[in-house]
C-alpha atoms as a PDB file:
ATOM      1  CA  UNK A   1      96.417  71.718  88.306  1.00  0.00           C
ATOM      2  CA  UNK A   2      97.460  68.559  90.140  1.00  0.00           C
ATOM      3  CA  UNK A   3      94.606  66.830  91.662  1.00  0.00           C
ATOM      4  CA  UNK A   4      96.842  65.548  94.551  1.00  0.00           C
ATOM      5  CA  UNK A   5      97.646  69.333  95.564  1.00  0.00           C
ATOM      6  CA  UNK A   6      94.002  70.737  95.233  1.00  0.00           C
ATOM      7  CA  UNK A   7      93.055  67.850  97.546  1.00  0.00           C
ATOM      8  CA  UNK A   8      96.410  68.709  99.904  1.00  0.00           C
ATOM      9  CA  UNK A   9      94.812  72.037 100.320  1.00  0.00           C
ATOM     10  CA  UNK A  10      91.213  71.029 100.372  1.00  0.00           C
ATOM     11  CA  UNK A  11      90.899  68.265 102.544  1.00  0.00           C
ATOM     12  CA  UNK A  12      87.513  69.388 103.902  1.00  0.00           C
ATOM     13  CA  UNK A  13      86.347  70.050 100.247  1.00  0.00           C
ATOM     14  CA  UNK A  14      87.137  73.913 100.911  1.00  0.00           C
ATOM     15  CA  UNK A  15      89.922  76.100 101.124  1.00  0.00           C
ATOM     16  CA  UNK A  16      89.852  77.274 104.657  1.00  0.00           C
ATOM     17  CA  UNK A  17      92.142  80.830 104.950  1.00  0.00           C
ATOM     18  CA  UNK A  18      93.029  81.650 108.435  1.00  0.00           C
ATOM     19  CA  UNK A  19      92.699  85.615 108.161  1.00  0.00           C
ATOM     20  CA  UNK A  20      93.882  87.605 111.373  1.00  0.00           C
ATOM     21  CA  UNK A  21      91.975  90.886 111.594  1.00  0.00           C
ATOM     22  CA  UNK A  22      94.627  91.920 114.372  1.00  0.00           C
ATOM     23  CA  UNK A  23      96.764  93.375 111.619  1.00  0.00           C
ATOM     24  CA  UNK A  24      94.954  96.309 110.180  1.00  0.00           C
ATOM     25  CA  UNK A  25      97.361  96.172 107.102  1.00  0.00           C
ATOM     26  CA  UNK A  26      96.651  92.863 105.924  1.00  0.00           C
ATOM     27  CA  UNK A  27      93.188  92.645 106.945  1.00  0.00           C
ATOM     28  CA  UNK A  28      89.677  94.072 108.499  1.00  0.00           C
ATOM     29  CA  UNK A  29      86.047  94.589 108.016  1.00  0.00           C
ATOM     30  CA  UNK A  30      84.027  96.169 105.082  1.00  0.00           C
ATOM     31  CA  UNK A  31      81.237  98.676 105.839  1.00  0.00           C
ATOM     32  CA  UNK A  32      79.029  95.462 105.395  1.00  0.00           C
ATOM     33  CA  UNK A  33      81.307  93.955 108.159  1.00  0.00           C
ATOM     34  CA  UNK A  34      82.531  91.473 106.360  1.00  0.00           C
ATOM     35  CA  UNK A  35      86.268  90.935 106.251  1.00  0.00           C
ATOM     36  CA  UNK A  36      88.238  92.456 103.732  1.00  0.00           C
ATOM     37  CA  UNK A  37      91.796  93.015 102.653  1.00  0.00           C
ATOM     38  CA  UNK A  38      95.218  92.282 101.179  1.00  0.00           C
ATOM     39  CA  UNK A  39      94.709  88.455 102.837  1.00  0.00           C
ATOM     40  CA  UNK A  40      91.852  88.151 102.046  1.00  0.00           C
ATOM     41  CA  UNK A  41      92.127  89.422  98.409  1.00  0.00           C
ATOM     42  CA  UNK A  42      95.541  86.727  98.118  1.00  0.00           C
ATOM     43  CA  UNK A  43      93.159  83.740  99.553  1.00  0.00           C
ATOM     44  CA  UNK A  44      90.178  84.095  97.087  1.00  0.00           C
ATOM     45  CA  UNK A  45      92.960  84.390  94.224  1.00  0.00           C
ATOM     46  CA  UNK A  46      94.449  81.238  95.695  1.00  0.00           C
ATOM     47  CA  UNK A  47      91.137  79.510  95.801  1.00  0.00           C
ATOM     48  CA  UNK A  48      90.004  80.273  92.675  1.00  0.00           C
ATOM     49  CA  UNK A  49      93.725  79.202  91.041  1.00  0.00           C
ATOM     50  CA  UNK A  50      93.308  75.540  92.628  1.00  0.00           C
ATOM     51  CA  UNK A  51      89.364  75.294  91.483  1.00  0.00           C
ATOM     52  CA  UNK A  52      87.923  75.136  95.486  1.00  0.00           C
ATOM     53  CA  UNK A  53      85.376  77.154  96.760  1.00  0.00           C
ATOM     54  CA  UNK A  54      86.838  79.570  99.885  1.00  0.00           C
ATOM     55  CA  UNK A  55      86.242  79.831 103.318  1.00  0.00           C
ATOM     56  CA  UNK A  56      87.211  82.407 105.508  1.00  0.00           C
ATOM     57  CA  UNK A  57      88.057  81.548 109.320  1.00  0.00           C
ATOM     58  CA  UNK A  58      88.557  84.466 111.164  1.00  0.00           C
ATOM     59  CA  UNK A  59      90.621  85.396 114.287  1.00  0.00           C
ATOM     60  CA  UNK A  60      91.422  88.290 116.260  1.00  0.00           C
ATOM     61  CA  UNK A  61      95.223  88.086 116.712  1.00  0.00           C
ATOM     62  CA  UNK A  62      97.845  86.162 114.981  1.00  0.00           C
ATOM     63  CA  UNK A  63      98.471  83.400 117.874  1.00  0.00           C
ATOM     64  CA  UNK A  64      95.016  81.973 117.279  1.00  0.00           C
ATOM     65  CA  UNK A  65      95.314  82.161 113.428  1.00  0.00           C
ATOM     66  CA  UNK A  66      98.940  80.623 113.746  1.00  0.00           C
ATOM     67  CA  UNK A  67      97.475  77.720 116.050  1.00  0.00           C
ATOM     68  CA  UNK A  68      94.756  77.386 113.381  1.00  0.00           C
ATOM     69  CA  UNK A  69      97.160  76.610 110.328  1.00  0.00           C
ATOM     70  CA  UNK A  70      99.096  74.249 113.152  1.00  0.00           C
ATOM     71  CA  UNK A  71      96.306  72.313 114.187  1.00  0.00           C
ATOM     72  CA  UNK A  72      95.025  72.188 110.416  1.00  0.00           C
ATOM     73  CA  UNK A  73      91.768  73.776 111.457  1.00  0.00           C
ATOM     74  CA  UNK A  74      92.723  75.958 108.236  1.00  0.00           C
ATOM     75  CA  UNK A  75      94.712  74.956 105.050  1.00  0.00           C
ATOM     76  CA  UNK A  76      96.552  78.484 104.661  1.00  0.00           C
ATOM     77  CA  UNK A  77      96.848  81.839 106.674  1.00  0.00           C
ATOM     78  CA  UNK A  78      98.946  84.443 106.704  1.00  0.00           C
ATOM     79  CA  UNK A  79     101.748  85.422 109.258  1.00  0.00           C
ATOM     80  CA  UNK A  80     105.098  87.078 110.013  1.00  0.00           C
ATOM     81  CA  UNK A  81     107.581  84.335 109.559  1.00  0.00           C
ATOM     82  CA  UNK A  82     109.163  83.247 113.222  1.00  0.00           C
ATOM     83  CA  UNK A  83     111.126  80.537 114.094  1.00  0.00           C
ATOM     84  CA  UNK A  84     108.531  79.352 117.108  1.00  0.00           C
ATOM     85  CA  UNK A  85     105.857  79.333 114.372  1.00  0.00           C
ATOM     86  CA  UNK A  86     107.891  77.512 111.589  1.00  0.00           C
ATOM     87  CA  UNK A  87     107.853  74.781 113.685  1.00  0.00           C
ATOM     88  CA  UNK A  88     104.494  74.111 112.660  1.00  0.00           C
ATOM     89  CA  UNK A  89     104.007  75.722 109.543  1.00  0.00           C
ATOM     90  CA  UNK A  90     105.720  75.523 106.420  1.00  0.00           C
ATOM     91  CA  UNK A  91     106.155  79.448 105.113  1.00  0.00           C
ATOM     92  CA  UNK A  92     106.645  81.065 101.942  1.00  0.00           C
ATOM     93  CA  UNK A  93     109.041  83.685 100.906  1.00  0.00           C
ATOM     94  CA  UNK A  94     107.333  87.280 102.320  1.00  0.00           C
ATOM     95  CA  UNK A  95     104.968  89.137  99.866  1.00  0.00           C
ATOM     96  CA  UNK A  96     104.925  92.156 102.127  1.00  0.00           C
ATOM     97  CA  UNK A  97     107.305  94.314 104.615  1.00  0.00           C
ATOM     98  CA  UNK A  98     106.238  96.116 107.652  1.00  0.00           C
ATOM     99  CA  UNK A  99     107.903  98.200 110.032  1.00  0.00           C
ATOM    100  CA  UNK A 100     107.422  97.363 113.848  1.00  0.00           C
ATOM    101  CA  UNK A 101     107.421 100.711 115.646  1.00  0.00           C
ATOM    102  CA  UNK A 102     107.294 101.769 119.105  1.00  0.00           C
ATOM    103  CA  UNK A 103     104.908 104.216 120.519  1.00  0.00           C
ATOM    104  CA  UNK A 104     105.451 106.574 124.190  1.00  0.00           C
ATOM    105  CA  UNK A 105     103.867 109.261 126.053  1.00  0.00           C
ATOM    106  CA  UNK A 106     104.998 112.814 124.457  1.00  0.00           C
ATOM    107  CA  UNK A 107     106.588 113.406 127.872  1.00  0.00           C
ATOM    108  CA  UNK A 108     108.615 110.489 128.083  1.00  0.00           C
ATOM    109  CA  UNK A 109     112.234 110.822 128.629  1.00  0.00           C
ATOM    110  CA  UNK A 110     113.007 107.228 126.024  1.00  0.00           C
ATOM    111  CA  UNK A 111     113.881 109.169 122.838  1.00  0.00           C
ATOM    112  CA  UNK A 112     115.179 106.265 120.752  1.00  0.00           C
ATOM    113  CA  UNK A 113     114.194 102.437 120.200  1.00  0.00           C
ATOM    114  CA  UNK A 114     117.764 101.358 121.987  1.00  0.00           C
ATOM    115  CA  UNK A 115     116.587 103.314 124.910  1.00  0.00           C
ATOM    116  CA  UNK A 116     114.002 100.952 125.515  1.00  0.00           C
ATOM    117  CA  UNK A 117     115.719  97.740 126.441  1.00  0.00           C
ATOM    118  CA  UNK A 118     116.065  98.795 130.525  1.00  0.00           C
ATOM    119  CA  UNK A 119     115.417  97.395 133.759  1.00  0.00           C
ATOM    120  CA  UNK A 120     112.544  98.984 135.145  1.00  0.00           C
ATOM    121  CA  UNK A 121     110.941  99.645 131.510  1.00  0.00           C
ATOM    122  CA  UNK A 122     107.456  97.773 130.582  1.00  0.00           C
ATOM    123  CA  UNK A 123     106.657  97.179 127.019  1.00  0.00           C
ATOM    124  CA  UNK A 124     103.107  95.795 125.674  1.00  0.00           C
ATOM    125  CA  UNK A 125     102.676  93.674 122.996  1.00  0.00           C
ATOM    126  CA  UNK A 126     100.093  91.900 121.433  1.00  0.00           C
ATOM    127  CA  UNK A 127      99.904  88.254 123.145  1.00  0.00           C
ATOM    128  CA  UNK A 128     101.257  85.976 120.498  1.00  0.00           C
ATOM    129  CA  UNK A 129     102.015  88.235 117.728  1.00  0.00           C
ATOM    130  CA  UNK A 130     105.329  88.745 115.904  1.00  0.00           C
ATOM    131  CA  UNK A 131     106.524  91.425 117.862  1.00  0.00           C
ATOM    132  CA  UNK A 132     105.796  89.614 121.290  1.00  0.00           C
ATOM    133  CA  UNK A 133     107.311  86.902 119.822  1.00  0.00           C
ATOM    134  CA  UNK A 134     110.804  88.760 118.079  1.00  0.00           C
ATOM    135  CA  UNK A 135     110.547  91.214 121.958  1.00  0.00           C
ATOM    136  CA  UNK A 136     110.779  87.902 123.949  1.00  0.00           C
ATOM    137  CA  UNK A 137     114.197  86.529 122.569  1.00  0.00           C
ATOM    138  CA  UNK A 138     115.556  90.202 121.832  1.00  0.00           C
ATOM    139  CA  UNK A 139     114.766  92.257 125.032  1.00  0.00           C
ATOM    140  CA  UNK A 140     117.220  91.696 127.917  1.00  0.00           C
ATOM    141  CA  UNK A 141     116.413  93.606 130.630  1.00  0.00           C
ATOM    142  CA  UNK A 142     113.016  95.049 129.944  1.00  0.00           C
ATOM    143  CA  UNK A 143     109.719  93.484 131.301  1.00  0.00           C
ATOM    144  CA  UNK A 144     107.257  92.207 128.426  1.00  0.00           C
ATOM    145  CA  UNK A 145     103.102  93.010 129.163  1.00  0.00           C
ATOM    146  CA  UNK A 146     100.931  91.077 126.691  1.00  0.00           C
ATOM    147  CA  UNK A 147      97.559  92.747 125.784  1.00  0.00           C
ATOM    148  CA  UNK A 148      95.356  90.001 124.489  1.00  0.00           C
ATOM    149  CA  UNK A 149      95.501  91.230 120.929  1.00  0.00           C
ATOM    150  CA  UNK A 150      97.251  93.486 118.766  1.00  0.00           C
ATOM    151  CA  UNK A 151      94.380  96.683 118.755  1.00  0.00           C
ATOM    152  CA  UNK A 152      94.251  96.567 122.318  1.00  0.00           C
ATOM    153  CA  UNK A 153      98.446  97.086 122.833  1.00  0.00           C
ATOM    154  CA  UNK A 154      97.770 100.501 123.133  1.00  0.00           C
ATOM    155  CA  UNK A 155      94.507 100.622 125.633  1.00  0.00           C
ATOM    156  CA  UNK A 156      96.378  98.288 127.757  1.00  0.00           C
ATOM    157  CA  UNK A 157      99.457 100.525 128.172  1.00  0.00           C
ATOM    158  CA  UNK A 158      97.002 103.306 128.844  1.00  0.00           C
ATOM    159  CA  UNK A 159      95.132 101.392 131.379  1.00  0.00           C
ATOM    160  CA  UNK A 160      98.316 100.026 133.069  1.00  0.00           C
ATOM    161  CA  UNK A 161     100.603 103.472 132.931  1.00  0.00           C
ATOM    162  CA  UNK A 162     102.918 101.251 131.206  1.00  0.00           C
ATOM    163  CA  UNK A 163     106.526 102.815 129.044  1.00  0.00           C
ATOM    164  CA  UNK A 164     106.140 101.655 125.676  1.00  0.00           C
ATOM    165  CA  UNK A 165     103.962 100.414 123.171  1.00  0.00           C
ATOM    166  CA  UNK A 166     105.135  98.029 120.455  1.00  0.00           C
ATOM    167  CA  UNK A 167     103.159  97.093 117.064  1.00  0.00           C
ATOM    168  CA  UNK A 168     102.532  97.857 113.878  1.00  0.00           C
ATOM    169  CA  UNK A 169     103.405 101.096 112.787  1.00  0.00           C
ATOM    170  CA  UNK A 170     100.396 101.918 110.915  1.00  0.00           C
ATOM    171  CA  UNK A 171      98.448 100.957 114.098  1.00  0.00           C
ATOM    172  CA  UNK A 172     100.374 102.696 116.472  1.00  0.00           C
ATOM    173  CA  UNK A 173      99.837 105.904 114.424  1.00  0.00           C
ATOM    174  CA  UNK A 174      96.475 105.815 113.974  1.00  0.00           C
ATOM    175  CA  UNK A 175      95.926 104.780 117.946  1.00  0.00           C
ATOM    176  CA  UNK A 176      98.129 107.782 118.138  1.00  0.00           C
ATOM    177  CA  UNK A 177      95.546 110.530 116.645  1.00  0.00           C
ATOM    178  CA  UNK A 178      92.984 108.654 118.601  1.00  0.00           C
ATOM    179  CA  UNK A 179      93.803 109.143 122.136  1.00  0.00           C
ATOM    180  CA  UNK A 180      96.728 112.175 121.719  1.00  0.00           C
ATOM    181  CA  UNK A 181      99.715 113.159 124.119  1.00  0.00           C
ATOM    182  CA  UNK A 182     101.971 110.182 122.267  1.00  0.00           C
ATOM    183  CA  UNK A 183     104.264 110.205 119.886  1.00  0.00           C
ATOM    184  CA  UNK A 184     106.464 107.090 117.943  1.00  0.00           C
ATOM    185  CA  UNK A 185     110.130 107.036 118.514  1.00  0.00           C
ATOM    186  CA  UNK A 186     112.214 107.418 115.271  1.00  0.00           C
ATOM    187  CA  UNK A 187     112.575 104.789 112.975  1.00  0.00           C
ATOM    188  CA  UNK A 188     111.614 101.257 113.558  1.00  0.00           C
ATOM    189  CA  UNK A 189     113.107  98.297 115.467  1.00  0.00           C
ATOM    190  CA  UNK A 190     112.550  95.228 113.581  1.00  0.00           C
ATOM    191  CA  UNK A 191     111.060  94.872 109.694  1.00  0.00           C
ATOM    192  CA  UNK A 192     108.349  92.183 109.949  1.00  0.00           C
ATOM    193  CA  UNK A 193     108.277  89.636 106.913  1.00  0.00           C
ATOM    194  CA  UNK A 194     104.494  88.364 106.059  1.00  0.00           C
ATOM    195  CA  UNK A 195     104.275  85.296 103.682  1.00  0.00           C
ATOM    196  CA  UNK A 196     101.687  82.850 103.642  1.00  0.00           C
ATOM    197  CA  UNK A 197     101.794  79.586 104.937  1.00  0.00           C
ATOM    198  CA  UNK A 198     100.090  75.730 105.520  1.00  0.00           C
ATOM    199  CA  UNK A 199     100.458  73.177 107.876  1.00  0.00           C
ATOM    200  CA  UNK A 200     104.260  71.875 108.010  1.00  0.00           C
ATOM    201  CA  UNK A 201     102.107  68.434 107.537  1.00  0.00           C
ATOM    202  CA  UNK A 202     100.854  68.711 104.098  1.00  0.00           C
ATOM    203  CA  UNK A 203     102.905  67.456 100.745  1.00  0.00           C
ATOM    204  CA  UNK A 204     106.314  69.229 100.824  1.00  0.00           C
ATOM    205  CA  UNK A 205     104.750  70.117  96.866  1.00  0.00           C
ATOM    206  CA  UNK A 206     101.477  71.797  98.172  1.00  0.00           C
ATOM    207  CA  UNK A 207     104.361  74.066 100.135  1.00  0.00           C
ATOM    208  CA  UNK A 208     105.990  74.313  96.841  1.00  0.00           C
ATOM    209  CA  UNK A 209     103.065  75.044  95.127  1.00  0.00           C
ATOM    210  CA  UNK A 210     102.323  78.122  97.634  1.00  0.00           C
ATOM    211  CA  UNK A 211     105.169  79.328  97.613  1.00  0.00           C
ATOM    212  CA  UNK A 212     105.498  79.870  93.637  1.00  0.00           C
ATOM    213  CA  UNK A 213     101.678  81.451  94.136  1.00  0.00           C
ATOM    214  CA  UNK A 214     103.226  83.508  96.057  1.00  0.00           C
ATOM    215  CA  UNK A 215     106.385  84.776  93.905  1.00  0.00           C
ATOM    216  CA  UNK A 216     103.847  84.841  90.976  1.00  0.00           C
ATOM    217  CA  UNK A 217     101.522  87.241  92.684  1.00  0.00           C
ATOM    218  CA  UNK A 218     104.606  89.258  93.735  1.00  0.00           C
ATOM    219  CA  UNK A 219     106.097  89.844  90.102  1.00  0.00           C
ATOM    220  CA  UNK A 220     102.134  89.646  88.265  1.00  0.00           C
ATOM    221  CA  UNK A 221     101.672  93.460  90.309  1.00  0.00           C
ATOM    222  CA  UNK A 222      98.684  91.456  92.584  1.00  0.00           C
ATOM    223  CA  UNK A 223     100.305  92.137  95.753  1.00  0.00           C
ATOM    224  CA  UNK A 224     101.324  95.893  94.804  1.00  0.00           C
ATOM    225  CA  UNK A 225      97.511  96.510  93.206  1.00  0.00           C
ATOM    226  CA  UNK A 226      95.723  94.975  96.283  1.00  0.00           C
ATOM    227  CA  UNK A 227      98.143  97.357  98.854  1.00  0.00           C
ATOM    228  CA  UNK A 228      96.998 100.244  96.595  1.00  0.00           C
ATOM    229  CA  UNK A 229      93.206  99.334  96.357  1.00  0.00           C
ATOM    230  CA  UNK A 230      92.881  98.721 100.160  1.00  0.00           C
ATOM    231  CA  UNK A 231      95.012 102.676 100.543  1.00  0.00           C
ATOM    232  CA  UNK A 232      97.432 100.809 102.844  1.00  0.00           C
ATOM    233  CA  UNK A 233     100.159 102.568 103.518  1.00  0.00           C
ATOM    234  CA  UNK A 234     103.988 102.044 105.269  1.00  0.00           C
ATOM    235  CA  UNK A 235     104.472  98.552 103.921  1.00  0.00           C
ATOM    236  CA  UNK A 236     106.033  97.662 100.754  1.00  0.00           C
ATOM    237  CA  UNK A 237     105.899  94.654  98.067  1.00  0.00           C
ATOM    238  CA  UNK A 238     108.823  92.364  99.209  1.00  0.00           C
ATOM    239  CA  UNK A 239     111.458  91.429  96.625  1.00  0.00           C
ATOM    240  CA  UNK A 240     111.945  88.255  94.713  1.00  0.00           C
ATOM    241  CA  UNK A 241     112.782  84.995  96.816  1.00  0.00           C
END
């Protein structure tokens, strides 16, 4: 272990892991309410691989653990790569896939995710997240409503009578048996890639160094094991960089 990158990733004398609790499949709370998790389980792995002790800054929704990483109020966190983001963080190859679904009322007349991109159709999304973010640039004609995290998408469509909501698929489908009447149009409209990340300011061989934690933890059966433990289901191990 090279003393320069433990100290690139440590320069508070911890590992600080920005862990996003918007995202049910990477991450959420124990039944002793502390927070748990594929993230979570890939940071204290991290930690203990560079020899630093771990601590856990949490958010609820990706934009604040994103601005974390940027502003190097965390060493690592864990995202869906974007553009806008990259600017400030330096990413690894994805560990994980997940689908990014859209959910309706069961009497709505959209039957298909290219329905959706309409004048006169309103879409929420979780402020800041990667589907807010991928919606933005991709959606032409249809009007964006940001909820001010990723769980609440779903309450704030409700609570505004809007046309679509837009998230996780694993959310949306278990927001789905929770308030009834909806249902998720077919398939999915973008495949969101999660990797782990630093600060774009740090060593170019701390990056480095991430990134072949990463690919290691991929091929080792970590990442596959952890998405089994935690029961996740609807995302998969990504491949190989």
């Amino acid at each position: 272990m090279d003393a320069a990158i433990r100290t690139a990733f440590t320069p508070t004398g911890a590992l600080r892991a920005s862990i996003n609790l918007g995202n049910p499949i990477l991450a959420g709370r124990d039944g002793a309410g502390e927070p748990a998790g594929v993230s979570v389980d890939l940071a204290r792995a991290f930690a203990e691989l560079i020899g630093a002790p771990l601590e856990l800054v949490v958010f609820d929704s990706a934009g604040k653990s994103v601005e974390a990483v940027t502003s190097e109020q965390a060493d690592i966190g864990f995202f869906a790569v974007d553009p806008v983001r990259g600017a400030g963080i330096a990413f690894t190859a994805p560990y994980v896939l997940i689908e990014g679904a859209y959910l309706v009322a069961q009497d709505s007349p959209l039957q298909s995710n290219e329905e959706v991109d309409r004048p006169g159709t309103r879409v929420a999304v979780g402020k800041g997240s990667a589907y807010d973010l991928y919606l933005t640039r991709e959606l032409k004609h249809a009007e964006i409503v940001r909820a001010p995290t990723s769980p609440a998408v779903v309450d704030t469509w409700r609570e505004q009578r809007l046309d679509v909501a837009a998230g996780v698929k694993q959310q949306l489908e278990a927001d789905a048996r929770r308030v009834g009447g909806v249902r998720l149009l077919p398939g999915r409209f973008m495949v969101i890639q999660q990797a782990m990340g630093c600060p774009r300011s740090r060593p170019a061989a701390a990056a480095q160094f991430l990134a072949r934690f990463v690919e290691d933890r991929k091929a080792d059966g970590f990442v596959a094991h952890t998405l089994q433990r935690h029961g996740i289901q609807g995302a998969s191990v990504a491949p190989a960089a």
